[in-house]
N, C-alpha and C. Protein backbone atom coordinates (compact mmCIF):
# COMPACT_ATOMS: atom_id res chain seq x y z
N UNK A 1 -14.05 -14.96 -0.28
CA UNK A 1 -12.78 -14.47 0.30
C UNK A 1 -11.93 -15.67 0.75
N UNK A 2 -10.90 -16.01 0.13
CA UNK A 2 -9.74 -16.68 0.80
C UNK A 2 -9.55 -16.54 2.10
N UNK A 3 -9.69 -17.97 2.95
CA UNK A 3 -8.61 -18.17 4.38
C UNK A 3 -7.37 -18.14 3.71
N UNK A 4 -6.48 -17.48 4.89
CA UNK A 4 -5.02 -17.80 4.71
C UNK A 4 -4.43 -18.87 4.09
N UNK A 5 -4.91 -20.36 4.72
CA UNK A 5 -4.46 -21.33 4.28
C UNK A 5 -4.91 -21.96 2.70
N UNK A 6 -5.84 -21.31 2.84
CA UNK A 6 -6.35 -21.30 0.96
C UNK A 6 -5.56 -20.75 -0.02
N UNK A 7 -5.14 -18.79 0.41
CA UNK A 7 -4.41 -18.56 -0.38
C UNK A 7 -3.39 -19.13 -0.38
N UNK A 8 -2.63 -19.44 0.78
CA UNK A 8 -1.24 -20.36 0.31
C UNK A 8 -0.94 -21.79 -0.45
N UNK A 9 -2.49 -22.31 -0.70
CA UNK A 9 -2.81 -23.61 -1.22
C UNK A 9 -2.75 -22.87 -2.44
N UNK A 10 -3.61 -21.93 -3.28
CA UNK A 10 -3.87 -21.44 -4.25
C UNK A 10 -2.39 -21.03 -4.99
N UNK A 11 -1.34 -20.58 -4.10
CA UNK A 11 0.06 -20.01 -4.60
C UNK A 11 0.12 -21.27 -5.39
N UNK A 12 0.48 -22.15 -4.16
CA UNK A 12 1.27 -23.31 -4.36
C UNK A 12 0.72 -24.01 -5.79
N UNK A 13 -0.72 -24.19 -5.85
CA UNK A 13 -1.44 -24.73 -7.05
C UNK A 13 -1.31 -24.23 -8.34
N UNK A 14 -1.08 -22.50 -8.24
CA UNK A 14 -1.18 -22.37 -9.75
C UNK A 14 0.41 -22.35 -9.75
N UNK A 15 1.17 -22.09 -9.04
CA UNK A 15 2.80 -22.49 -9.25
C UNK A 15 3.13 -23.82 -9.78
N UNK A 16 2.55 -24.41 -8.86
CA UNK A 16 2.79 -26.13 -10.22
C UNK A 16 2.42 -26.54 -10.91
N UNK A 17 1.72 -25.88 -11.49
CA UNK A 17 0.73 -25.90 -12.86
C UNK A 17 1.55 -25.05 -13.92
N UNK A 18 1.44 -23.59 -13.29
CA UNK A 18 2.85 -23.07 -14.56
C UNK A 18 3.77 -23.67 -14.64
N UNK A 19 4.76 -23.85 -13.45
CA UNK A 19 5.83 -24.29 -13.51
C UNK A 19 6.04 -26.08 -14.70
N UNK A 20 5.06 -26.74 -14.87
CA UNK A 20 4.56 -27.76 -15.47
C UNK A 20 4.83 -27.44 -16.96
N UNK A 21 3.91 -26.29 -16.96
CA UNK A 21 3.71 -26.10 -18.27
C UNK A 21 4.39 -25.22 -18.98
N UNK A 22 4.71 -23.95 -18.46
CA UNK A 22 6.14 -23.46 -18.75
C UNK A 22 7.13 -23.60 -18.60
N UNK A 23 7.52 -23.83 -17.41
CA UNK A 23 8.87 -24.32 -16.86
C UNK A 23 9.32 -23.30 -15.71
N UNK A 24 10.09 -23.77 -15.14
CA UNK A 24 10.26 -22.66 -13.63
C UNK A 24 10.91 -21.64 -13.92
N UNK A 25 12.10 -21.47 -14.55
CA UNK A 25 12.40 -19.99 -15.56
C UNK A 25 11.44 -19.09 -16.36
N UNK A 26 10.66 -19.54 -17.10
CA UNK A 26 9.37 -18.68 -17.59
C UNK A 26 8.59 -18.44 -16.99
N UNK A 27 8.39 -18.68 -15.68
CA UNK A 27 7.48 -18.39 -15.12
C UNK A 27 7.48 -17.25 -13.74
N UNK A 28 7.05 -16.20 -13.96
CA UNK A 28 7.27 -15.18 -12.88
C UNK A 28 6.51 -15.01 -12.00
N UNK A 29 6.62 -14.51 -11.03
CA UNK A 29 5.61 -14.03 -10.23
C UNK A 29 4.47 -13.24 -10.59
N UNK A 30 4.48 -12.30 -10.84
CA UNK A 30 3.24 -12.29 -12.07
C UNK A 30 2.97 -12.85 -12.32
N UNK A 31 3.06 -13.46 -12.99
CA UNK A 31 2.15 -14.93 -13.58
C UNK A 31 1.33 -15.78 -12.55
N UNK A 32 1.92 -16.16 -11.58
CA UNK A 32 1.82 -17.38 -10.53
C UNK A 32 0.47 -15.61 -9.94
N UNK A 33 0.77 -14.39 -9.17
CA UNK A 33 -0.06 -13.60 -9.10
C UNK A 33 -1.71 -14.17 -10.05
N UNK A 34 -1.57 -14.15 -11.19
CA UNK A 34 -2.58 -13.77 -11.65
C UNK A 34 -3.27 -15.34 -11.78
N UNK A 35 -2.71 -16.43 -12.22
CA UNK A 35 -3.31 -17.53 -12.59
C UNK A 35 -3.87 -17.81 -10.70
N UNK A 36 -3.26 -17.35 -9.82
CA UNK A 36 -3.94 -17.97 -8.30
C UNK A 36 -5.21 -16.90 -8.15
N UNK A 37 -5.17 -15.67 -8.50
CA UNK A 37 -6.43 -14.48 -8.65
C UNK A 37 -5.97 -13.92 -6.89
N UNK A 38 -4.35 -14.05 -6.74
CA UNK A 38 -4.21 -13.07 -5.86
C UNK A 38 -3.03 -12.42 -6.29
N UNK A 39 -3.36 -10.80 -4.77
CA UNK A 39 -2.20 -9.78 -5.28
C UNK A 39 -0.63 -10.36 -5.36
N UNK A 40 0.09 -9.47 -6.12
CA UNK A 40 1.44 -10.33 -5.97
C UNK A 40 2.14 -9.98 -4.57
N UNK A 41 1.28 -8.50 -3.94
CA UNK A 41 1.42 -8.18 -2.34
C UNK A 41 1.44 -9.71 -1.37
N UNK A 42 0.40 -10.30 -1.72
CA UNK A 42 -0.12 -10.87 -0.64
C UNK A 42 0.67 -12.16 -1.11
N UNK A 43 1.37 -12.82 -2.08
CA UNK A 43 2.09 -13.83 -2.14
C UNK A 43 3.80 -13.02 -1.32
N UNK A 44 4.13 -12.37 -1.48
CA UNK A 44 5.15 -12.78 -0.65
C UNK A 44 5.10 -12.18 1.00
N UNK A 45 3.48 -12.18 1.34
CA UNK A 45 3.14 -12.59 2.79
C UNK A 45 3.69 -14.44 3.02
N UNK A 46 3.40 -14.89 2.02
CA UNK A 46 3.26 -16.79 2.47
C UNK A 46 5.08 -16.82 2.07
N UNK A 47 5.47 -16.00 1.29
CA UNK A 47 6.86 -16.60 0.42
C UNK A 47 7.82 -15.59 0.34
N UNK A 48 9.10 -15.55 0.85
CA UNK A 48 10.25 -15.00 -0.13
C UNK A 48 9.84 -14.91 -1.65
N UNK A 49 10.26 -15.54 -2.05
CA UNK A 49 10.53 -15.47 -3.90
C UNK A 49 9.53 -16.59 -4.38
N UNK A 50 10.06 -16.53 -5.26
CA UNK A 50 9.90 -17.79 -6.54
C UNK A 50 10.74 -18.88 -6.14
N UNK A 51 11.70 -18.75 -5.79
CA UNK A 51 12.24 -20.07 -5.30
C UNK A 51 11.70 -20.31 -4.24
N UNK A 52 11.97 -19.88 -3.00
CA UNK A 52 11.02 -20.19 -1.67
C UNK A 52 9.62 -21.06 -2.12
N UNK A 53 9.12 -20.86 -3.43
CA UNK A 53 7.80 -21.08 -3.73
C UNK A 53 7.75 -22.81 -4.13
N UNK A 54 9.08 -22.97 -5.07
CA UNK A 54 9.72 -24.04 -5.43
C UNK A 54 10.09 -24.98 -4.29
N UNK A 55 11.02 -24.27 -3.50
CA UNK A 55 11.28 -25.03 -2.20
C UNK A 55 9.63 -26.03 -1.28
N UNK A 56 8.87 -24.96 -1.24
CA UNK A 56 7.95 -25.61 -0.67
C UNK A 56 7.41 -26.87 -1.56
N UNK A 57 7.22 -26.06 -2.55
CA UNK A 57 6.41 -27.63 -3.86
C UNK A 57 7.27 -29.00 -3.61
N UNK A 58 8.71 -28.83 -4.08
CA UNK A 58 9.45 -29.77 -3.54
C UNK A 58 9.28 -30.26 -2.37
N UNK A 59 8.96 -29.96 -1.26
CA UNK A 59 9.23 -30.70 0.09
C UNK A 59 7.48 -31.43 0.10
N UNK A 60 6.60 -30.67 -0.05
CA UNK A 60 5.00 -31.16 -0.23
C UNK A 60 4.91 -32.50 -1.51
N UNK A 61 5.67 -32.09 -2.16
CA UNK A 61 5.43 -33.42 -3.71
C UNK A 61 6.50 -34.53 -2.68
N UNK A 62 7.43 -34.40 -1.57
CA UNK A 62 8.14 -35.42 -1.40
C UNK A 62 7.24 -36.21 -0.02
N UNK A 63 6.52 -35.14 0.85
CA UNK A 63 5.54 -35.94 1.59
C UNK A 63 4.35 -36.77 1.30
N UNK A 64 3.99 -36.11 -0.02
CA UNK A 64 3.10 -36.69 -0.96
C UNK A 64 3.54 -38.29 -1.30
N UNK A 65 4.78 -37.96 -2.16
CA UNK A 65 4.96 -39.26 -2.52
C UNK A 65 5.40 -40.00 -1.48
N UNK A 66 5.98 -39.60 -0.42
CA UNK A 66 6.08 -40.97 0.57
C UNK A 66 4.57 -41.83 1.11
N UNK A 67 4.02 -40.72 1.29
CA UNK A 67 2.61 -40.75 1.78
C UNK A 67 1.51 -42.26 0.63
N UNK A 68 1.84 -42.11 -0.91
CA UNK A 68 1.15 -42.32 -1.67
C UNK A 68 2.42 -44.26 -1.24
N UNK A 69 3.51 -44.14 -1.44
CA UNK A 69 4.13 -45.15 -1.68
C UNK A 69 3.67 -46.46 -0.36
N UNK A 70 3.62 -45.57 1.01
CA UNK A 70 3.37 -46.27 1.98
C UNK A 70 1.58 -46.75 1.69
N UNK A 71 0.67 -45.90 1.27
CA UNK A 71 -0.64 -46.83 1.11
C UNK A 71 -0.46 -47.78 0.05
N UNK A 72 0.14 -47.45 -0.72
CA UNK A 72 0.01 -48.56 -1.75
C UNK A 72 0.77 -49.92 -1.35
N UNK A 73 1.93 -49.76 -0.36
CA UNK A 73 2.48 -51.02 -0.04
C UNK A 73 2.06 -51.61 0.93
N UNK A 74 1.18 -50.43 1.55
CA UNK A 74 0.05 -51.67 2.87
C UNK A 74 -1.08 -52.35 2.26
N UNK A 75 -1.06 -51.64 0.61
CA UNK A 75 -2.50 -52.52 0.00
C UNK A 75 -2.14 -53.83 -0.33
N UNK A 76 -1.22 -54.12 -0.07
CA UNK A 76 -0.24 -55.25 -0.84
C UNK A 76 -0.49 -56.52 0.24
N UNK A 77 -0.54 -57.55 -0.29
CA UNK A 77 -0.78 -58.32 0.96
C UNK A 77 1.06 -59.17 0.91
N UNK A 78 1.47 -59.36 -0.52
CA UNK A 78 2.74 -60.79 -0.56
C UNK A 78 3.93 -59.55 -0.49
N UNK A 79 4.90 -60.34 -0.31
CA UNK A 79 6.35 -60.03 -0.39
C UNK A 79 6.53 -59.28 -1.85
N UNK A 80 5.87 -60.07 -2.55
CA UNK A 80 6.04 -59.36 -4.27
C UNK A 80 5.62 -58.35 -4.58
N UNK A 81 4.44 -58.31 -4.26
CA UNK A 81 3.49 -56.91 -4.32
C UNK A 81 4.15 -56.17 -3.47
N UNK A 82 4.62 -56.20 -3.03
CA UNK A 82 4.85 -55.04 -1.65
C UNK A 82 6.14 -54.83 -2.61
N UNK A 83 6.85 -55.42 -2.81
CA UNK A 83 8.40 -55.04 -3.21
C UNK A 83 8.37 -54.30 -4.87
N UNK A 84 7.32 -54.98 -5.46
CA UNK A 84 7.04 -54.60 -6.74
C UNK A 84 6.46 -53.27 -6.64
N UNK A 85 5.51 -52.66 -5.70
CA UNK A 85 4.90 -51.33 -5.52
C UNK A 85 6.23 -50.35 -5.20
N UNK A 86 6.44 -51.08 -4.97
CA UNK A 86 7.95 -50.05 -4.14
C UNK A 86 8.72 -49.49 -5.10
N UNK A 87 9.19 -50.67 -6.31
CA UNK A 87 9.85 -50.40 -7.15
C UNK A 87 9.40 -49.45 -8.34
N UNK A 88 8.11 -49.59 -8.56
CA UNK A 88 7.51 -49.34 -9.94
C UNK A 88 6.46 -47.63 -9.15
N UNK A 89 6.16 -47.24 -8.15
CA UNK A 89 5.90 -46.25 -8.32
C UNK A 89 6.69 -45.04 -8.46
N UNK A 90 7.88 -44.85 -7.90
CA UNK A 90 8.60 -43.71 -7.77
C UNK A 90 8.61 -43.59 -9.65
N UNK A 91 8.77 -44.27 -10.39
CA UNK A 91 8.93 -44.33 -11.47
C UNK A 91 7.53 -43.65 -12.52
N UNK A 92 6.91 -43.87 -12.40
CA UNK A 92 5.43 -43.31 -12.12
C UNK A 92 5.20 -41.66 -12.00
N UNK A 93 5.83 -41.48 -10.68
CA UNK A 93 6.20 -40.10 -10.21
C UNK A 93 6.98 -39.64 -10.65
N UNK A 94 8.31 -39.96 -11.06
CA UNK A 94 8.87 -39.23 -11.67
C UNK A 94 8.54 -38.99 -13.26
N UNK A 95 8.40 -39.85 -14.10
CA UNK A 95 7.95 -39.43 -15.35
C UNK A 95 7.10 -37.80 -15.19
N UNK A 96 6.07 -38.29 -14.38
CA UNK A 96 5.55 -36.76 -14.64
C UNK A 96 6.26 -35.47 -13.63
N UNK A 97 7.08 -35.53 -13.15
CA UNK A 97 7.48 -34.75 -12.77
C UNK A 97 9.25 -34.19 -13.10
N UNK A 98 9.24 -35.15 -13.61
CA UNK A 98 11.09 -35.06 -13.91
C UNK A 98 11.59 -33.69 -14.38
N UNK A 99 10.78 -33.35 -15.40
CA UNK A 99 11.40 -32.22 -15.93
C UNK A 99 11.38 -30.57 -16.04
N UNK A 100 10.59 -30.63 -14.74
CA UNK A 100 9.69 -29.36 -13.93
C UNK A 100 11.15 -29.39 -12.53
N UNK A 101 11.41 -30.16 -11.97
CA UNK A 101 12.21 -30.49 -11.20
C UNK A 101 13.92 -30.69 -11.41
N UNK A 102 14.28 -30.83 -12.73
CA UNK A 102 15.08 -30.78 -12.98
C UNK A 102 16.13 -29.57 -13.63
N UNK A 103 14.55 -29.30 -14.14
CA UNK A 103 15.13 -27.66 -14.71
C UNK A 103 15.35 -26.45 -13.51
N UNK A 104 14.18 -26.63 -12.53
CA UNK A 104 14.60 -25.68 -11.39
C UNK A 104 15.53 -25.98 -10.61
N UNK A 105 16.21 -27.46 -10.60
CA UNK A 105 17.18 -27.05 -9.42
C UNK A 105 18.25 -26.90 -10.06
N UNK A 106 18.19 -26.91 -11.68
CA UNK A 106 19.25 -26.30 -12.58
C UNK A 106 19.99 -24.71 -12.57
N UNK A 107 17.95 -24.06 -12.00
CA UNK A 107 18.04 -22.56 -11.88
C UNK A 107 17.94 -21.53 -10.60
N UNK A 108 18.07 -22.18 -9.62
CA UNK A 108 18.09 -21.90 -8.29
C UNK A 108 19.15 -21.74 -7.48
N UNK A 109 19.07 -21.29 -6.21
CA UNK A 109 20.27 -20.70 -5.72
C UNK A 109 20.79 -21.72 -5.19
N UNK A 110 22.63 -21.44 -4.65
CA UNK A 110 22.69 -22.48 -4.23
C UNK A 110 22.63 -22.85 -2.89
N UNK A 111 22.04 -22.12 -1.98
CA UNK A 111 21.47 -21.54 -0.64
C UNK A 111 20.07 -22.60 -0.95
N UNK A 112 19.23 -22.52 -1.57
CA UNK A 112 18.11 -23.35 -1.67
C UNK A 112 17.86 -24.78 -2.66
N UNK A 113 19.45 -24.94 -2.98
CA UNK A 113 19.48 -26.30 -3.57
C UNK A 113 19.70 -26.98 -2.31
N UNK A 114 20.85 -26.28 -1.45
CA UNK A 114 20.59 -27.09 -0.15
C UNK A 114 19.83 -27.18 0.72
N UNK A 115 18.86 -26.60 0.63
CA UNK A 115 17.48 -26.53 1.71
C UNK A 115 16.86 -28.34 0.33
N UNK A 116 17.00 -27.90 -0.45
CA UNK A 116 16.08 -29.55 -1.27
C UNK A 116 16.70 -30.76 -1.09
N UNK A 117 18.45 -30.48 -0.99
CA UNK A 117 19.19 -31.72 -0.53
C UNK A 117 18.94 -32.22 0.92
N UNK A 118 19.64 -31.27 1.34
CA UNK A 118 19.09 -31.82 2.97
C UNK A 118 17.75 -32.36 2.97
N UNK A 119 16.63 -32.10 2.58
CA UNK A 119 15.18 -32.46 2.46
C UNK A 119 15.39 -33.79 1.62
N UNK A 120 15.64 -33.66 0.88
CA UNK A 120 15.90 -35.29 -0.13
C UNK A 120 16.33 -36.28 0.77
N UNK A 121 17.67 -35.99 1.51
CA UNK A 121 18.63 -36.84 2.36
C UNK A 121 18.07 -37.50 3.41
N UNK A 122 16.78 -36.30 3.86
CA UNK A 122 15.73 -36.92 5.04
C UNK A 122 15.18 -37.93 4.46
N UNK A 123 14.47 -38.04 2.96
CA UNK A 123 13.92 -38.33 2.73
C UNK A 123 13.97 -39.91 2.29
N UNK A 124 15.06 -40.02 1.43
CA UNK A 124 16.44 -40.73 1.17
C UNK A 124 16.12 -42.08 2.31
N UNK A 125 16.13 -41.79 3.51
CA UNK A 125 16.32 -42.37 4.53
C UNK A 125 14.94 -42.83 4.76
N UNK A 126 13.71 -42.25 4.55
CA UNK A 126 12.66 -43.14 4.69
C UNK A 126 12.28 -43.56 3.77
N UNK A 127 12.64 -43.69 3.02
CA UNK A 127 12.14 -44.77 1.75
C UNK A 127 12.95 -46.01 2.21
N UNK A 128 14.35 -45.89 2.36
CA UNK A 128 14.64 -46.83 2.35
C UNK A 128 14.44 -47.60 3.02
N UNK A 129 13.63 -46.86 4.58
CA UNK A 129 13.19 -47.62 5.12
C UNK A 129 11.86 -49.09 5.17
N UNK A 130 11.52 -48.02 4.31
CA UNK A 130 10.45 -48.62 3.76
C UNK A 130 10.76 -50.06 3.01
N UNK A 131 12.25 -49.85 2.40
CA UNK A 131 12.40 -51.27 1.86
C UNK A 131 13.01 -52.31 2.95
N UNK A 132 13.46 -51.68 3.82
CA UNK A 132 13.87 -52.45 5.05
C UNK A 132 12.71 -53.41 5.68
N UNK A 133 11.42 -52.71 5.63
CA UNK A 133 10.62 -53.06 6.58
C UNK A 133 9.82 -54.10 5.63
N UNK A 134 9.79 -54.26 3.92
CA UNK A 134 9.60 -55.21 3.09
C UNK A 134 10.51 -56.12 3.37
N UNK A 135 11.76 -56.30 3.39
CA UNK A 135 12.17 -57.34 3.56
C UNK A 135 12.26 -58.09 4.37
N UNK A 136 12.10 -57.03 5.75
CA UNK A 136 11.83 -58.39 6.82
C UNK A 136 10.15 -58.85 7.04
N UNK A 137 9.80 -58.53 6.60
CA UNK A 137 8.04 -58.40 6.05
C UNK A 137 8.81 -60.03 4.90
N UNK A 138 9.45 -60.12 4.07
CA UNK A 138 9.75 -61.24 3.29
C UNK A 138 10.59 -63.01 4.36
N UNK A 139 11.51 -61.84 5.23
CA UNK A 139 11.81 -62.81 5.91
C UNK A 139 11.09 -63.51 7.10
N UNK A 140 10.30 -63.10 7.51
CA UNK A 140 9.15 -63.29 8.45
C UNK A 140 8.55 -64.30 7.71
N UNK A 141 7.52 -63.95 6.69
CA UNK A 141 7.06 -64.53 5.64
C UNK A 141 7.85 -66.23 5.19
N UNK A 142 9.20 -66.06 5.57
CA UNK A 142 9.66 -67.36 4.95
C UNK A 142 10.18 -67.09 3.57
N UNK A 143 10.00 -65.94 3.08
CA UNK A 143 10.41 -65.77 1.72
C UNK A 143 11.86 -65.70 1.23
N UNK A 144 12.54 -64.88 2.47
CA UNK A 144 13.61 -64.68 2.18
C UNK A 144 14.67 -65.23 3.26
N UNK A 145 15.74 -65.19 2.79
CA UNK A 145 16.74 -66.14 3.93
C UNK A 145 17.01 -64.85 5.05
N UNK A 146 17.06 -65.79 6.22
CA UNK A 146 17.58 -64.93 6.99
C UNK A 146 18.66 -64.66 7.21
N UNK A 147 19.65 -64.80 6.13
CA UNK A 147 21.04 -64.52 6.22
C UNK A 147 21.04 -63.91 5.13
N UNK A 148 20.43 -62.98 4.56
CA UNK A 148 20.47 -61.98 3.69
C UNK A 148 20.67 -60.11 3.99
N UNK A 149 21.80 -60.17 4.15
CA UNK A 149 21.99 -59.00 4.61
C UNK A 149 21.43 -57.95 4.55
N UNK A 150 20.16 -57.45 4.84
CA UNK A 150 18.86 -56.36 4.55
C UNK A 150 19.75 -55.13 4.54
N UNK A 151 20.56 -54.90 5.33
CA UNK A 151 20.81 -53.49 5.53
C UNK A 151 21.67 -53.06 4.61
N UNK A 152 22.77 -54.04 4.13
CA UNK A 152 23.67 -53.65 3.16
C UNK A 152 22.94 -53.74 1.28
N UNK A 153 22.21 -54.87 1.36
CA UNK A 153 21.06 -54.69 0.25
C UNK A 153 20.39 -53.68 -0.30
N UNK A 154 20.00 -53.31 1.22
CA UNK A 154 19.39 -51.75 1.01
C UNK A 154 20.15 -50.42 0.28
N UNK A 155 21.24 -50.38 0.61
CA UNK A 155 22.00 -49.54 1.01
C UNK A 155 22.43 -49.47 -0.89
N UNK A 156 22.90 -50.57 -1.14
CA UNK A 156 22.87 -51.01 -2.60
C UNK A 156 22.05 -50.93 -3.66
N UNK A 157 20.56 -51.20 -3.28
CA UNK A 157 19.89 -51.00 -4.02
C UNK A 157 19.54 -49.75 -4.18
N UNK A 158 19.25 -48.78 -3.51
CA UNK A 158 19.00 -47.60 -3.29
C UNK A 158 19.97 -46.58 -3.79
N UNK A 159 21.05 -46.77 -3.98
CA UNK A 159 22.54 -46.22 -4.14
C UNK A 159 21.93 -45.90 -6.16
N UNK A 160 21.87 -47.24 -6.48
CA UNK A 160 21.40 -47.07 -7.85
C UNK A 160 19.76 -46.63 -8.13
N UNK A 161 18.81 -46.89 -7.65
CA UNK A 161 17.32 -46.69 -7.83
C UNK A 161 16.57 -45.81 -7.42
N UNK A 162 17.04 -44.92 -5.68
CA UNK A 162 16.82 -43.55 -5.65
C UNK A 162 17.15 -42.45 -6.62
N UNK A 163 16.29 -41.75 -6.20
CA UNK A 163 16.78 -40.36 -7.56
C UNK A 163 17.50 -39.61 -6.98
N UNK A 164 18.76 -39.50 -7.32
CA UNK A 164 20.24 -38.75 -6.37
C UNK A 164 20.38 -37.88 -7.14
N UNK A 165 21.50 -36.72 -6.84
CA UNK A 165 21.94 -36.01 -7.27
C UNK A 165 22.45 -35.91 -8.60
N UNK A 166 23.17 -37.07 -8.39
CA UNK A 166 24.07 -37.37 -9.61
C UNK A 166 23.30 -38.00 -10.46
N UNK A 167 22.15 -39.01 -10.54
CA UNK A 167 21.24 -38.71 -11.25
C UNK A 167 20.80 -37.54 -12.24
N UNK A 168 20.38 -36.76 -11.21
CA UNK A 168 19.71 -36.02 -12.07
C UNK A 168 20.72 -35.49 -12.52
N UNK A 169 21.86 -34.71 -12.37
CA UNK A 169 22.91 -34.23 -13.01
C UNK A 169 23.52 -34.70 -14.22
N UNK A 170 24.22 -36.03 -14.58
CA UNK A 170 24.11 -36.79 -15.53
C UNK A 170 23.09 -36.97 -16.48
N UNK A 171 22.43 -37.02 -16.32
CA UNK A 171 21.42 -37.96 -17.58
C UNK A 171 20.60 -37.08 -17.93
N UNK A 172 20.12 -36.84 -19.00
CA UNK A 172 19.13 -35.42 -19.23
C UNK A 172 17.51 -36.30 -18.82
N UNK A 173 16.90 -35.83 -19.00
CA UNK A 173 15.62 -36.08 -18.23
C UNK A 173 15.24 -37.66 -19.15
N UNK A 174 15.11 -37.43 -20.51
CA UNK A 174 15.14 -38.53 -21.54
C UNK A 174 16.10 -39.67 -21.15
N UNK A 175 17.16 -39.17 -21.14
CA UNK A 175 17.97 -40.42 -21.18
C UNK A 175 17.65 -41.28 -19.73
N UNK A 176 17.33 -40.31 -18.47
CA UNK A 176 17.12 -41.52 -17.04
C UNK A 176 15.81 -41.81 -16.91
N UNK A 177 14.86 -41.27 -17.76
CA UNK A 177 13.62 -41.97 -17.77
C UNK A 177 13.68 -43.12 -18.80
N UNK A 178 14.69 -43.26 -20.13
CA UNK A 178 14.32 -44.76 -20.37
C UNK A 178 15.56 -45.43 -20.07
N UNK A 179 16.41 -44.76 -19.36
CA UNK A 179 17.31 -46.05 -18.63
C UNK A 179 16.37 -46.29 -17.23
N UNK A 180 15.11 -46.08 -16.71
CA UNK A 180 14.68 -46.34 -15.61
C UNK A 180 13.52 -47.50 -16.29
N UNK A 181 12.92 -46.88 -17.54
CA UNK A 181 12.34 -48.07 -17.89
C UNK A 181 12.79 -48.99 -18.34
N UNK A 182 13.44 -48.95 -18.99
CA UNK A 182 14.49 -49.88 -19.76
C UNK A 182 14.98 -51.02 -18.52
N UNK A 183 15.17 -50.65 -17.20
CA UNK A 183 15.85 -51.74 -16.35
C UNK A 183 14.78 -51.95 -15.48
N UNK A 184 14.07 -51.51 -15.08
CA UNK A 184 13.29 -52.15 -13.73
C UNK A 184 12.41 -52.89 -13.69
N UNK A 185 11.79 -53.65 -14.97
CA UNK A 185 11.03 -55.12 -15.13
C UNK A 185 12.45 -56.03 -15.20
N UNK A 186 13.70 -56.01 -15.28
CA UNK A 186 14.68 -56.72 -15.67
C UNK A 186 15.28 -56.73 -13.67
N UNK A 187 15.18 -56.01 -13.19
CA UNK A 187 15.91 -55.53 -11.84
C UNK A 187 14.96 -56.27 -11.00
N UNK A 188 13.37 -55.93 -11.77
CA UNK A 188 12.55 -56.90 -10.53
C UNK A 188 12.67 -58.22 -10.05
N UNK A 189 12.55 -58.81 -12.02
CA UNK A 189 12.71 -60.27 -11.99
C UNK A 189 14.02 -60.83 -11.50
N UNK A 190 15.33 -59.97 -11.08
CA UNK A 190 16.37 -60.63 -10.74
C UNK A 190 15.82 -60.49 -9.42
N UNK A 191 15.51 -59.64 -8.58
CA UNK A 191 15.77 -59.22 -7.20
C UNK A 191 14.75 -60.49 -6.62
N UNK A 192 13.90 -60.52 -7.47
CA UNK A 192 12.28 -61.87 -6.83
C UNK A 192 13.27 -63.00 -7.05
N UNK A 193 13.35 -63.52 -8.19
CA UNK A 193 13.78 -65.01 -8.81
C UNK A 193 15.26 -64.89 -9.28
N UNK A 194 16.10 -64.12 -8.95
CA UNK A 194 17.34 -64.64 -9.04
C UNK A 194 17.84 -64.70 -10.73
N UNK A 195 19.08 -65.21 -10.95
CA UNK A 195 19.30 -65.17 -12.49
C UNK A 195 19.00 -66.87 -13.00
N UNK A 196 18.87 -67.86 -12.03
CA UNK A 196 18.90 -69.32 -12.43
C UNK A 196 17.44 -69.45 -12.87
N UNK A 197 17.15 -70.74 -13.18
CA UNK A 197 16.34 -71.24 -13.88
C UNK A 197 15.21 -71.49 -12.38
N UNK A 198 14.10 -71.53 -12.50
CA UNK A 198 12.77 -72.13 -11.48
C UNK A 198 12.51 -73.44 -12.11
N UNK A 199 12.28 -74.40 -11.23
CA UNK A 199 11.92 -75.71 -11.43
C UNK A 199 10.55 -75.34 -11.62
């Protein structure tokens, strides 16, 4: 017999698994019912809808990945590693998730696109913190000048390398996954070593 908190783990699990593999439009409640092996009664005890269901996945995959980004940049001991983890996982994450995520907030209301923005916008804000706290982690270090404006850097880099709105809106899932690969071994080596030559 399912605890509560099981079945709502169980929703959530076989929801991102269909939603994966079918896509969030093909996939009904029924479905998400039967692949979790509960009633479709007892899912909208934990949930409104299918979106509500979405909403949650989204906000759990974004604690996740902050969660995953911050161990990996405390495993880091240099300025590089730390800045290089930073850069190269979201990228990682999104490949496999891009297009499960892109299609639903294509198909959702617009009452609960803003429950994911606002949630993004929080979110938005601690990452970047995260690169804040690398760079003076670099300037401490000696690595970086201390007349390097961290906050406006940030603000810049992030503008282009977070996954925004307009992101995803623009570019179909293909095209910003290899304009993301396509630039960020090129974005690293400028941001570490600059465009001049190393003695």
């Amino acid at each position: 017999m399912f605890e509560q908190s099981d079945k709502r783990s169980a929703i959530l699990k076989a929801s991102t698994e269909l939603f994966e593999r079918y896509g969030y439009a093909k996939t009904s409640l029924e479905d998400i019912s039967k692949a979790a092996h509960i009633g479709k009664g007892t899912i909208y005890y934990y949930f409104k809808s299918k979106e509500d269901i979405f909403v949650q996945i989204v906000q759990e995959f974004m604690e996740e990945f902050l969660r995953i980004m911050k161990t990996k940049i405390a495993e880091e001991s240099s300025f590089e590693g730390k800045f290089t983890v930073y850069f190269r996982t979201p990228i990682t994450l999104l490949k496999a998730n891009m297009s499960t995520l892109s299609e639903a907030l294509r198909s959702i209301s617009v009452v609960n696109q803003s429950k994911i923005d606002e949630f993004r916008i929080i979110n938005k804000k601690r990452i970047a913190a995260l690169l804040s706290e690398i760079f003076e982690f670099g300037i401490k270090e000696g690595i970086i000048s201390e007349f390097v404006p961290v906050d406006r850097f940030v603000d810049v880099f992030n503008q282009w390398f977070l996954l925004t709105d307009t992101n995803l809106e623009v570019f179909s899932r293909e095209e910003f996954v290899n304009k993301i690969e396509r630039d960020h071994e090129l974005w690293i080596q400028i941001i570490l070593y600059g465009i001049t030559k190393r003695g």
